[in-house]
C-alpha atoms as a PDB file:
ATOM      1  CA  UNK A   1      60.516   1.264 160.957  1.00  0.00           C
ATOM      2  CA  UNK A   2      63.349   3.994 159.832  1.00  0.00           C
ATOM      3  CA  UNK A   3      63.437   5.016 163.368  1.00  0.00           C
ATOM      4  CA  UNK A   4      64.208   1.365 164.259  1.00  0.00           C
ATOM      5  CA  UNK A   5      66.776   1.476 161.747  1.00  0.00           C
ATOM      6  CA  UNK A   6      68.460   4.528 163.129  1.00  0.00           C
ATOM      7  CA  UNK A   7      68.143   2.908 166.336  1.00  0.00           C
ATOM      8  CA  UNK A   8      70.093   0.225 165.347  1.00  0.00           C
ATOM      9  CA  UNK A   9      72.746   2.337 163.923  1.00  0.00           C
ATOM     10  CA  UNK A  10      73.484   3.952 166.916  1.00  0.00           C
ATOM     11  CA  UNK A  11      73.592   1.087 168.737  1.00  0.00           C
ATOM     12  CA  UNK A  12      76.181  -0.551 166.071  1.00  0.00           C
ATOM     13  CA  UNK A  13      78.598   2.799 167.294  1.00  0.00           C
ATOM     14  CA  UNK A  14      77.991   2.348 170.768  1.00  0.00           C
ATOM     15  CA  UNK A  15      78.769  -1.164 170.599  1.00  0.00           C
ATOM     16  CA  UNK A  16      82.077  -0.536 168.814  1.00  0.00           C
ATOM     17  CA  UNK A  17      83.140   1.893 171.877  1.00  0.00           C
ATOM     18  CA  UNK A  18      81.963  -0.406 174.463  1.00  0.00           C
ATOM     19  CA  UNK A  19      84.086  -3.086 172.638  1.00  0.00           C
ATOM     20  CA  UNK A  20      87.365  -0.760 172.307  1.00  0.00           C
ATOM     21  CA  UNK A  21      86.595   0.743 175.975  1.00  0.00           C
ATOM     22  CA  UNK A  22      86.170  -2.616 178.114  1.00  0.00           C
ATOM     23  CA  UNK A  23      87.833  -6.164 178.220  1.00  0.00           C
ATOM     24  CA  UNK A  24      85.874  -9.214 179.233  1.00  0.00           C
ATOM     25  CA  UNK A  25      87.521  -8.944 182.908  1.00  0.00           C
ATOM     26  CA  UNK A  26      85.738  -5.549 183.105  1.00  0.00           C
ATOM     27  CA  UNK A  27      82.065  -7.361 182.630  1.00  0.00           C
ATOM     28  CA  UNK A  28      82.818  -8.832 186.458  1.00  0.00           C
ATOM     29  CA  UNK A  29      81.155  -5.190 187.276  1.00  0.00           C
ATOM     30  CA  UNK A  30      77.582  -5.989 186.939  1.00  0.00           C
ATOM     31  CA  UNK A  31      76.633  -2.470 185.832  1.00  0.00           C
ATOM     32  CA  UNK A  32      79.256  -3.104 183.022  1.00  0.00           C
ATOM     33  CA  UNK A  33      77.745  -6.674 181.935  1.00  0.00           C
ATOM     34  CA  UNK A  34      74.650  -5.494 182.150  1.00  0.00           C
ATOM     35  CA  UNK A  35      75.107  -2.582 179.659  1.00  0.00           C
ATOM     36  CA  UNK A  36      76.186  -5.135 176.964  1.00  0.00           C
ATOM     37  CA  UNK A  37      73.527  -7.705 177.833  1.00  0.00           C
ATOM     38  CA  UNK A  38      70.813  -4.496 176.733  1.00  0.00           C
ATOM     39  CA  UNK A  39      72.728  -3.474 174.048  1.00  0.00           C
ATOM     40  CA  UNK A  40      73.074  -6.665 172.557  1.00  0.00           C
ATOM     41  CA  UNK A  41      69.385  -7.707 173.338  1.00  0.00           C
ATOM     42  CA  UNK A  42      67.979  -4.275 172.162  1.00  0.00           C
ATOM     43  CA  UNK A  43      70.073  -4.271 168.565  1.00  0.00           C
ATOM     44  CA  UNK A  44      69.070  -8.611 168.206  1.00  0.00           C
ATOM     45  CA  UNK A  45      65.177  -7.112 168.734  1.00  0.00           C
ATOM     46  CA  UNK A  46      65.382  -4.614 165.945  1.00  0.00           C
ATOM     47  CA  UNK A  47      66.710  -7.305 163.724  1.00  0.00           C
ATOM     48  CA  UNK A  48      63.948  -9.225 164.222  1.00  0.00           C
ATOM     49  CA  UNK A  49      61.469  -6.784 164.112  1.00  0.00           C
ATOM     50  CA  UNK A  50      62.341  -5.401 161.142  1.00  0.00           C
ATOM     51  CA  UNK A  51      62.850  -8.780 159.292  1.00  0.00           C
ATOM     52  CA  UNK A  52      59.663  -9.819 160.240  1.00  0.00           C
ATOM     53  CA  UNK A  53      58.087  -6.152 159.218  1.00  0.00           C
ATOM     54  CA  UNK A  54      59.779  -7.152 156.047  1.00  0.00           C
ATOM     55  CA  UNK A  55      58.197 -10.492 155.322  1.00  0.00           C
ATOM     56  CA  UNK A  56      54.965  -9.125 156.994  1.00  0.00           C
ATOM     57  CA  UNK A  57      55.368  -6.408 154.326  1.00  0.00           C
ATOM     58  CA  UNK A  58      56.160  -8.277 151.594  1.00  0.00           C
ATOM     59  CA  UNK A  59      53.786 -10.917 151.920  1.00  0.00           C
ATOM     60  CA  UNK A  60      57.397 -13.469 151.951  1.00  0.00           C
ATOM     61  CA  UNK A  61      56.347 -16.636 153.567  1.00  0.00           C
ATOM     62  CA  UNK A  62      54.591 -17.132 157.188  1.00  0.00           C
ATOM     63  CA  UNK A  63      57.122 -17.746 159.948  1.00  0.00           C
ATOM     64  CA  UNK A  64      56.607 -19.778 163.024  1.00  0.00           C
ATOM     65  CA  UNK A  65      59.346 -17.609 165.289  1.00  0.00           C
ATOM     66  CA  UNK A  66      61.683 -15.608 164.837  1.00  0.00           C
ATOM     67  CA  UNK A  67      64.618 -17.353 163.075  1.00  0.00           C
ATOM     68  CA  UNK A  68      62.218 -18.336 160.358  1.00  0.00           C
ATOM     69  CA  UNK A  69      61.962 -14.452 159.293  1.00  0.00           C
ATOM     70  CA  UNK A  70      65.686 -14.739 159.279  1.00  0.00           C
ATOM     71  CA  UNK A  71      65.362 -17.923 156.844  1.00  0.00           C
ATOM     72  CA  UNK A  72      62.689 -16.067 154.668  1.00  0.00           C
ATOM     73  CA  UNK A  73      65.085 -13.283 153.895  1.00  0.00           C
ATOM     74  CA  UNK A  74      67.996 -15.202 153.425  1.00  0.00           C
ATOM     75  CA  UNK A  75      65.449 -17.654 150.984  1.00  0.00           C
ATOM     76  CA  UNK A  76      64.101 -14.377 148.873  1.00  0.00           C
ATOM     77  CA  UNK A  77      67.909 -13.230 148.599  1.00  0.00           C
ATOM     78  CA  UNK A  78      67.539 -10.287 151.089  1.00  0.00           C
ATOM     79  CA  UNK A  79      70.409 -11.318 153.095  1.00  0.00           C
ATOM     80  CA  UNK A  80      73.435 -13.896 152.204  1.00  0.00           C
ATOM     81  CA  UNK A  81      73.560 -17.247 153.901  1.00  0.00           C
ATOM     82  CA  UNK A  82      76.561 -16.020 155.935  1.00  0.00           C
ATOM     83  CA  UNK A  83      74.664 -13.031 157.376  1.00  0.00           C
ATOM     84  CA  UNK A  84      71.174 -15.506 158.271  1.00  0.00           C
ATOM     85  CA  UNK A  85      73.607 -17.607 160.125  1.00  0.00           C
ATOM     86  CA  UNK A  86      74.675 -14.894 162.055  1.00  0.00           C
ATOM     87  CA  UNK A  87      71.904 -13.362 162.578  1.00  0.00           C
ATOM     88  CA  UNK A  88      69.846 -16.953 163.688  1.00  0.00           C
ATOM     89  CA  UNK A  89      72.679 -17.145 166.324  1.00  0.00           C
ATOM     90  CA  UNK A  90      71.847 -13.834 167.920  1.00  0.00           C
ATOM     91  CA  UNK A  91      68.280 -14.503 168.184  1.00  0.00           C
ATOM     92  CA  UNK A  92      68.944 -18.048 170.026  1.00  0.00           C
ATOM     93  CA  UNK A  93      71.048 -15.375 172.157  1.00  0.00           C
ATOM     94  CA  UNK A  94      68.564 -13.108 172.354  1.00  0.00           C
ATOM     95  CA  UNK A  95      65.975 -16.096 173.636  1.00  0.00           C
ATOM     96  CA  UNK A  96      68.513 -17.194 176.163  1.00  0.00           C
ATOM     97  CA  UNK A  97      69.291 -13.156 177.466  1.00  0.00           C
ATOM     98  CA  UNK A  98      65.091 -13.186 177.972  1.00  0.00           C
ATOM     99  CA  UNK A  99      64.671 -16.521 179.336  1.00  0.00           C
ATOM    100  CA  UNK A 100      67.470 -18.168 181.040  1.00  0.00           C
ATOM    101  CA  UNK A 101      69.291 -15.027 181.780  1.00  0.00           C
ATOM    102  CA  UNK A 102      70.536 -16.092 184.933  1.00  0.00           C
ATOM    103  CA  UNK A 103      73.143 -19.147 183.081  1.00  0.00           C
ATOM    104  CA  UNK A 104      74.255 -16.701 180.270  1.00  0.00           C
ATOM    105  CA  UNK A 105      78.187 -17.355 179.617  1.00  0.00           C
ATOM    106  CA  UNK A 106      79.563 -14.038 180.091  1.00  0.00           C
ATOM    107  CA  UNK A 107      82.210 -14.747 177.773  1.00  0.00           C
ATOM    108  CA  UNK A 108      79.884 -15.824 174.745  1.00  0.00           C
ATOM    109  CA  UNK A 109      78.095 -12.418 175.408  1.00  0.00           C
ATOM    110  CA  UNK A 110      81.139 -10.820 174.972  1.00  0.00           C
ATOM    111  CA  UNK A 111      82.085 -12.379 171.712  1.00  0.00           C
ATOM    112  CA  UNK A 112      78.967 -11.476 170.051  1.00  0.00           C
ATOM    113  CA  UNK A 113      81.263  -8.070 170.040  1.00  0.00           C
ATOM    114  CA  UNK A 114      82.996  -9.582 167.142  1.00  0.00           C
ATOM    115  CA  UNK A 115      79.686  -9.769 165.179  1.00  0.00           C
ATOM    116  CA  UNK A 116      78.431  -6.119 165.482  1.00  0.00           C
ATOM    117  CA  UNK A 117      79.433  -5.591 161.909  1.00  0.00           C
ATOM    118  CA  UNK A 118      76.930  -7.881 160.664  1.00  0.00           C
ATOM    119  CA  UNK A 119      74.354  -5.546 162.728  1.00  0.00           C
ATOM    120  CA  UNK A 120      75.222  -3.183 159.676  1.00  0.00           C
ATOM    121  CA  UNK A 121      75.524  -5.689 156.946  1.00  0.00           C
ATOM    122  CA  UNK A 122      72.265  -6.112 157.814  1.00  0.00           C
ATOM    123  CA  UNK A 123      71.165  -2.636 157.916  1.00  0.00           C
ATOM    124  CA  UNK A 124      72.828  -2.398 154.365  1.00  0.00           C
ATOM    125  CA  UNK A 125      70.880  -5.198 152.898  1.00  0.00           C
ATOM    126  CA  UNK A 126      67.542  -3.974 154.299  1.00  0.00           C
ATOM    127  CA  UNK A 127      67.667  -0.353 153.826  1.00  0.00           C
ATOM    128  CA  UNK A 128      65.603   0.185 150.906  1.00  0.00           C
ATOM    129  CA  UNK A 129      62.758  -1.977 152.010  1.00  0.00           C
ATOM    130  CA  UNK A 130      62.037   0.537 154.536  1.00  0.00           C
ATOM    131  CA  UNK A 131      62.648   3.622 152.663  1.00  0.00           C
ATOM    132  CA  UNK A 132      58.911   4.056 151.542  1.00  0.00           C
ATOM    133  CA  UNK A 133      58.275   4.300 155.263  1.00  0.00           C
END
């Protein structure tokens, strides 16, 4: 899961470059939009795979999807409330980018850009549950 982690932290700097290198007109190229949608949907993934790994791992509660391992963490004080809201967003984004990809808002995509540092409040907060690994 450290690899996952790393993953993620990369992804946080790339991110932050695509954010300072391209304005929302740019995502009218589709190679560009397209870049961010798999960014996006590849750094949302690792959060939930690792909070789940977490509650998994700590025997924390039995989730029904995805947001509920969000809701665990936040209940066991792993994350603040602030950060699980966050974070529940992205994974409802993260549903839509998989399923109804076709009707994404481009500009809502975009915006998530303003939330990458939660991506590493979040690495912060989980950290040490995975060091053992």
């Amino acid at each position: 899961m450290l690899d996952r982690l790393k993953v993620l932290e990369r992804n946080v700097d790339i991110l932050n470059d695509f954010r300072n290198k391209y304005s929302l007109e740019d995502l009218e190229e589709r190679e560009i939009e397209w870049a961010l949608r798999y960014g996006l949907f590849e750094s949302i993934q690792i959060v939930i795979d690792l909070s789940c790994h977490i509650v998994s791992k700590y025997n924390l509660g039995n989730p029904s999807n995805y947001a509920d391992c969000i809701n665990i963490l936040y209940k066991e004080k792993y994350i603040t409330s602030e950060l699980a809201q966050t974070l529940k967003s992205m994974v409802g984004l993260r549903n839509i980018l998989v399923h109804e990809y076709i009707s994404v808002d481009v500009e809502k995509i975009y915006s998530l850009l303003d939330f990458i540092s939660d991506f590493k409040l979040f690495v912060e907060s989980i950290k040490n549950y995975l060091n053992d690994e």
